[in-house]
Protein backbone atom coordinates (compact mmCIF):
# COMPACT_ATOMS: atom_id res chain seq x y z
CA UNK A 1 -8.62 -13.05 7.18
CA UNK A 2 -9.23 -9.93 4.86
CA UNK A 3 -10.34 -8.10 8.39
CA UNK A 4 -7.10 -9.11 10.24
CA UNK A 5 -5.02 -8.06 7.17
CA UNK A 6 -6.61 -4.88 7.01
CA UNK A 7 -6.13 -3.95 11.04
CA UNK A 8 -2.44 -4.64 11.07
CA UNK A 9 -1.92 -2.69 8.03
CA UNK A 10 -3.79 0.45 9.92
CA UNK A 11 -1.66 0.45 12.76
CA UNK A 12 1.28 -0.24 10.91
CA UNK A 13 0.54 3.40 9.71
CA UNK A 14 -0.34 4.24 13.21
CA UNK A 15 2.86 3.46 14.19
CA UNK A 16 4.62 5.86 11.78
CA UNK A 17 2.64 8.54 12.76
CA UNK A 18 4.34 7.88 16.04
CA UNK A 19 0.66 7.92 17.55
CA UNK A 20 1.47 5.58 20.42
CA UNK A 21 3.92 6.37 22.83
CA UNK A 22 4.42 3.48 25.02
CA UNK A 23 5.68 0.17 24.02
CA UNK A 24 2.18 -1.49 23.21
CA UNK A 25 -0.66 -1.51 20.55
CA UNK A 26 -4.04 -1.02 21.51
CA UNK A 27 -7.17 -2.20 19.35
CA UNK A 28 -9.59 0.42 18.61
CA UNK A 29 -13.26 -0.02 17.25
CA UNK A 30 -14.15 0.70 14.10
CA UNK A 31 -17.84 0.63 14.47
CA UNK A 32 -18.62 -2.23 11.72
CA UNK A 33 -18.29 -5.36 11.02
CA UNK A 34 -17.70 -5.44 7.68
CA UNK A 35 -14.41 -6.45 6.06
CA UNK A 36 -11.66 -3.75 6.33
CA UNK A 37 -9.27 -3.59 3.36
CA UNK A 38 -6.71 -0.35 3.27
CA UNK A 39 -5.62 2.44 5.71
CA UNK A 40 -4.28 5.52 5.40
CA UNK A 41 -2.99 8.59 7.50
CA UNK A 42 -3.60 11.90 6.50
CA UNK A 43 -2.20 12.94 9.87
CA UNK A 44 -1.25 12.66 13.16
CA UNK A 45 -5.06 12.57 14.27
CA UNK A 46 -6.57 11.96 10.80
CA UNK A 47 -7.60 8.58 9.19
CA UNK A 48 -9.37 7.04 6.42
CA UNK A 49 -10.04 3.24 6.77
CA UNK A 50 -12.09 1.56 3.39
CA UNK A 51 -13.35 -1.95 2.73
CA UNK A 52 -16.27 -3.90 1.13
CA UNK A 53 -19.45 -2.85 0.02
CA UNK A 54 -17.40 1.29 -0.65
CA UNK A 55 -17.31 1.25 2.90
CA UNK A 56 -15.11 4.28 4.29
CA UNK A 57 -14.42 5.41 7.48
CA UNK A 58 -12.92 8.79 8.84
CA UNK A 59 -11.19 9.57 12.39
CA UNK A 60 -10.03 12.96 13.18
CA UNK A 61 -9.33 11.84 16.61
CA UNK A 62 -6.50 9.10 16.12
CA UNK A 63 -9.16 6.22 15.58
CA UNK A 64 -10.67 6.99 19.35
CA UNK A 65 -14.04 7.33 16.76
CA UNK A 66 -15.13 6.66 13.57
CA UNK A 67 -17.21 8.44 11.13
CA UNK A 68 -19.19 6.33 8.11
CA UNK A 69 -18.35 8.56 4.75
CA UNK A 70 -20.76 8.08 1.99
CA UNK A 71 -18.73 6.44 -1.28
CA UNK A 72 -21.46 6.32 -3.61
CA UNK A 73 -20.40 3.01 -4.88
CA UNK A 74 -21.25 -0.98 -3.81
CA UNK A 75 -18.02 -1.96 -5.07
CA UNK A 76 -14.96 -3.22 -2.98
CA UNK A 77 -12.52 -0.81 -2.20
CA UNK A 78 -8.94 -2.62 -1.67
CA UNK A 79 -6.40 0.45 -1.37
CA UNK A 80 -6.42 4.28 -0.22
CA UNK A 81 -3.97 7.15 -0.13
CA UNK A 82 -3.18 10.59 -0.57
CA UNK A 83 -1.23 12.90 -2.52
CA UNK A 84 -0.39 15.16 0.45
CA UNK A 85 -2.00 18.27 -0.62
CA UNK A 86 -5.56 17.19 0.49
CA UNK A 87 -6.94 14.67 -2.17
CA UNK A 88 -8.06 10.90 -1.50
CA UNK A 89 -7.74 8.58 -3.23
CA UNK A 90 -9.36 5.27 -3.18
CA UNK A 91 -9.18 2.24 -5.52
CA UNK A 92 -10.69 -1.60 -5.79
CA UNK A 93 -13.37 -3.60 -7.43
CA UNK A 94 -13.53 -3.63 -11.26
CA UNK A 95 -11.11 -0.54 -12.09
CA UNK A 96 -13.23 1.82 -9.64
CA UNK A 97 -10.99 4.82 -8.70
CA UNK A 98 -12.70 6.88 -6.21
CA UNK A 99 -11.40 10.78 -5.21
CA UNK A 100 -12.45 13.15 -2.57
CA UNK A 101 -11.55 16.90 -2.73
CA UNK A 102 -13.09 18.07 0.62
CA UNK A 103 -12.27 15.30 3.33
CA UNK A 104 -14.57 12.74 2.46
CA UNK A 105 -17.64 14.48 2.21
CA UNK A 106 -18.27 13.90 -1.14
CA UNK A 107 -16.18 11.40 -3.73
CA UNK A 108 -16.18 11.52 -7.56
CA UNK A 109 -15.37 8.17 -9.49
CA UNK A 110 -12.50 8.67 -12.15
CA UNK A 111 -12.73 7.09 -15.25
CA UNK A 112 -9.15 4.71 -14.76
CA UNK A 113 -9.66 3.26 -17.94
CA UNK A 114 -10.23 -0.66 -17.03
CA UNK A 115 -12.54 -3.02 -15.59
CA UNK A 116 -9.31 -4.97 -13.69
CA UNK A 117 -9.75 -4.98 -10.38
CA UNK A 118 -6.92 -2.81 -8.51
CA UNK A 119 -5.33 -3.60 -5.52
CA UNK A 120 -3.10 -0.73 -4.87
CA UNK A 121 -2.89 2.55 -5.53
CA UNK A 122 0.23 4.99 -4.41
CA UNK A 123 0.50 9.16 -5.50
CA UNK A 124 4.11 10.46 -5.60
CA UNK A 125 2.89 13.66 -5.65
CA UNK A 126 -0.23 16.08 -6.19
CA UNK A 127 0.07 14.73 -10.31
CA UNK A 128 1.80 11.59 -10.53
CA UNK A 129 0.21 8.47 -9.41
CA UNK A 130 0.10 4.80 -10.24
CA UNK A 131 -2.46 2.14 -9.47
CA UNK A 132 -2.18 -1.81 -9.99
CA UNK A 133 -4.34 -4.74 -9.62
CA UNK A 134 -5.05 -8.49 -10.87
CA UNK A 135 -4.03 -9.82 -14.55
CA UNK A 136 -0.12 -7.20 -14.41
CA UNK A 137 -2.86 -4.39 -14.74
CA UNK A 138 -0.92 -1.14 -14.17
CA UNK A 139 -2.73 2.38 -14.60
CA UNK A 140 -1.19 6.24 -14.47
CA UNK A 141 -1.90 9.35 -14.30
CA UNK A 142 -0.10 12.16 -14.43
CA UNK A 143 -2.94 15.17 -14.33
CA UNK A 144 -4.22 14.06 -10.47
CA UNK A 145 -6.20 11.29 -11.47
CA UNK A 146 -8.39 13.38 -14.38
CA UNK A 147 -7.20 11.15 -16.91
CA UNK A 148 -5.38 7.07 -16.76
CA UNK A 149 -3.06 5.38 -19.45
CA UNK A 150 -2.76 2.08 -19.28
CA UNK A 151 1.10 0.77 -18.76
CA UNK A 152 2.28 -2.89 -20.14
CA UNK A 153 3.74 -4.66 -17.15
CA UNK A 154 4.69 -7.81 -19.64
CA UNK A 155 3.46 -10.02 -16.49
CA UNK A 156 -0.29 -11.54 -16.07
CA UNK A 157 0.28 -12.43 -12.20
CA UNK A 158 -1.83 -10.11 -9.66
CA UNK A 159 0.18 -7.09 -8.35
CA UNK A 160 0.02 -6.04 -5.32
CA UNK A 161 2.18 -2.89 -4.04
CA UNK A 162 3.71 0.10 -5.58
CA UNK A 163 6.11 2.67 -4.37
CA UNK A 164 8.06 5.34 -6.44
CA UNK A 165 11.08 6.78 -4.92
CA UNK A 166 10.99 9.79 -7.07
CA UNK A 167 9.22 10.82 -10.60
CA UNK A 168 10.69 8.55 -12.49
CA UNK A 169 11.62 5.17 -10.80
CA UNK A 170 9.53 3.05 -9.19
CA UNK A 171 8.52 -1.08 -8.11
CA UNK A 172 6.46 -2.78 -7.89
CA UNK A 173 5.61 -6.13 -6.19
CA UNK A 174 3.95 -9.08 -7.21
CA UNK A 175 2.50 -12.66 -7.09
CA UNK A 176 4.95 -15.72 -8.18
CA UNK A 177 8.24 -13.66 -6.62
CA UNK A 178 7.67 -10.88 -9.44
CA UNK A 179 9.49 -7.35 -8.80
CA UNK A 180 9.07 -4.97 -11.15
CA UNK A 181 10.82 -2.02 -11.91
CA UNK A 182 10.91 1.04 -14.14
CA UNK A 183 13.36 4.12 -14.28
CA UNK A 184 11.07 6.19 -16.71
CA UNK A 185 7.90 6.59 -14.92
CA UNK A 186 6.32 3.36 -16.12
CA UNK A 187 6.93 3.97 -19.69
CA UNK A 188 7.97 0.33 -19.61
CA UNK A 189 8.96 -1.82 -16.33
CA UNK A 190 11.23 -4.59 -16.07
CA UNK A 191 11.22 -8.18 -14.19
CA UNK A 192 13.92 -8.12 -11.57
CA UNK A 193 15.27 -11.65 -10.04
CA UNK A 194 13.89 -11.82 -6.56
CA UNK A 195 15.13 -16.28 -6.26
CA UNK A 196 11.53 -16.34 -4.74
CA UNK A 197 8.08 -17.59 -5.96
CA UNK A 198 6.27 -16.39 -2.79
CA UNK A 199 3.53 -14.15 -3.08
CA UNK A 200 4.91 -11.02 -2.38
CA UNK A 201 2.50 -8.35 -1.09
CA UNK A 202 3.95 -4.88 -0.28
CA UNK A 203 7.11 -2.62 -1.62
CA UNK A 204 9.39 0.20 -0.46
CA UNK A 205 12.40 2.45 -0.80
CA UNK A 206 13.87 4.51 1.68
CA UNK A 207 15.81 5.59 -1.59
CA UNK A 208 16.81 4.77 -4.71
CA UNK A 209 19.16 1.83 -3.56
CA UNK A 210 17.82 0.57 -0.47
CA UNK A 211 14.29 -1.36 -0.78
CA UNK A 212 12.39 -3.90 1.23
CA UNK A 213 9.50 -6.69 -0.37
CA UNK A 214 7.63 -8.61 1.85
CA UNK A 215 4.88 -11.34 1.62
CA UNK A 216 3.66 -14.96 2.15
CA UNK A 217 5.37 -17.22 4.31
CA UNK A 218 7.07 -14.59 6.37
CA UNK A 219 9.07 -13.84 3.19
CA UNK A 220 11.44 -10.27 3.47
CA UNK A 221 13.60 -9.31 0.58
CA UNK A 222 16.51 -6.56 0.76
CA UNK A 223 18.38 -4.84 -2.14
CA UNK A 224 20.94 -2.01 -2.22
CA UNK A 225 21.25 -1.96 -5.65
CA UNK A 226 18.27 -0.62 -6.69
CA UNK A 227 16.52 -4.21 -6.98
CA UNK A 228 19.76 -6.00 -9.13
CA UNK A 229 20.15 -8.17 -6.26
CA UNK A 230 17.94 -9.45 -3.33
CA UNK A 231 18.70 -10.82 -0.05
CA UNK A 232 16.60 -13.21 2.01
CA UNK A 233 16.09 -11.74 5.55
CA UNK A 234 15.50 -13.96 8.32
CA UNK A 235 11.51 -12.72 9.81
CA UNK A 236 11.29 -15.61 12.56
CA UNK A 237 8.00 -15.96 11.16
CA UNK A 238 6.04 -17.85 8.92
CA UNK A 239 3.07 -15.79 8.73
CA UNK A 240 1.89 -13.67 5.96
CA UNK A 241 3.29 -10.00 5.54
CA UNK A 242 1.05 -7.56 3.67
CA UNK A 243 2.51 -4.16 4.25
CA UNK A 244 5.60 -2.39 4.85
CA UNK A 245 6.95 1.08 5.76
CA UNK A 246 9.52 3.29 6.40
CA UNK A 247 9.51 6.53 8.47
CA UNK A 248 13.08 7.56 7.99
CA UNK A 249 16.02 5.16 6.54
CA UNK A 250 17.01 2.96 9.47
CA UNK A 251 13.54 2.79 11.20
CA UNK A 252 10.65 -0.01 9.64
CA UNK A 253 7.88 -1.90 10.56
CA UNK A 254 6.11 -4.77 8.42
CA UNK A 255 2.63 -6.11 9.73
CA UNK A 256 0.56 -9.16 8.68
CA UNK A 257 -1.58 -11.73 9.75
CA UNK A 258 -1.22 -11.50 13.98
CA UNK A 259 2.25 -10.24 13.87
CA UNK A 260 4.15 -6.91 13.23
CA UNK A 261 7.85 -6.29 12.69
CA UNK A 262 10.21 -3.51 13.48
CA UNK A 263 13.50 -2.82 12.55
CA UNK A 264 15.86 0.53 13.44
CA UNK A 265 18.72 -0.76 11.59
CA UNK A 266 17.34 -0.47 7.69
CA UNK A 267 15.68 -3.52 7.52
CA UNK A 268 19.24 -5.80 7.98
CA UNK A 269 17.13 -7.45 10.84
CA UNK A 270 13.42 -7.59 12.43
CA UNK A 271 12.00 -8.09 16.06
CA UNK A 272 8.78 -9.04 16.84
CA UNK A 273 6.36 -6.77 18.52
């Protein structure tokens, strides 16, 4: 499942990129078998893909070929991103936090300051970042991943996404319907009332106000209030959702297990793809 999980969230990011122009999604070939966890564009023609066993991939060719980077780790890597000025980052398997400098060629491992397994891990800029993970572990840093304070979540459920619209505020998503939230850069976070106990797997804001959740059971949440209030949006799915994102404001795609979503209209309703 963990392989089909991982190729929808890909092209998900594929399709902001705006990589394919006509109407259809092609599969591409990664070159391994192994289980594919977390995607992320660097570009329009640059990739990272990582999984189990620190396995990492590179394309610099839209994902027409892959490259096998050399991690330096055994250890599961569940989540990857960038801080837009040229770092990786990568983070999974008991509190490993991996970073690469020079486009994969070589990676240092950051001392994140747990042994929690993380399952996401977002930068909202070249400093700032924020990685969570089983048992409400939440980490931060704010010197570009050099040093990690731990952050009380005051929830023991696994979490599972994290977006920050700017410095200060962010959410994040979790297991048993838990949103999070925090308006002073994670100094402390607060439970917001989702009405749901689904897992829910991904977060984001096109800004401060307007946010989407999504997770198991086809499960989409909407707020414009910054998270005070959620609405349930119909999906016409059942299947799991495990990531979302935003391009601009009104355009949105969500992908899970065989499906993927789009919506131009800010996420007030979906259609299948």
């Amino acid at each position: 499942m963990n392989k089909i999980i991982s190729a929808y969230i890909f092209i998900c990011f594929l399709a902001c990129c705006n990589l394919f122009a006509q109407s259809g999604w092609q599969q591409q070939s990664s070159g391994t078998n192994q289980t594919l966890l977390g995607a992320v564009m660097i570009s329009q023609n640059t990739a990272y893909v990582c999984g189990v066993s620190g396995k990492m991939l590179k394309t610099t060719n839209g994902g027409s070929n892959w490259i096998s980077l050399t991690t330096g780790t055994a250890r599961f890597l569940r989540s990857i991103t960038t801080d837009n000025s040229g770092s990786i980052f990568a983070a999974g398997e008991l509190g490993i936090i991996l970073k690469s400098t020079n486009g994969g060629v070589s990676w240092s491992t950051l001392n994140s300051g747990t042994n929690n397994t993380f399952v996401n891990i977002s930068f909202y800029d070249i400093m700032n970042g924020t990685a969570v993970g089983l048992s409400g572990t939440v980490q931060r840093t704010t010197d570009a991943g050099s040093s990690w304070q731990t952050q009380s979540s005051g929830v023991s459920v696994e979490l599972t996404g994290v977006h920050f619209v700017n410095n200060t505020t962010g959410f994040i998503s979790g297991f048993n319907g838990n949103i999070l939230k925090t308006t002073n850069a994670g100094s402390s976070w607060s439970q917001l009332t989702s009405g749901v106990t689904n897992e829910l797997r991904a977060v984001y804001f096109t800004d401060i106000n307007t946010g989407i959740v999504c997770g198991i059971g086809g499960k989409i949440l909407r707020t414009t209030d910054s998270g005070n209030s959620w609405s349930n949006i119909t999906s016409g799915t059942g299947n799991g959702f495990y990531s979302v994102f935003f391009p601009n404001s009104s355009t949105g795609y969500i992908s899970g297990t065989g499906v993927i979503l789009k919506t131009t209209n800010s996420g007030l309703t979906w259609a299948n793809q």
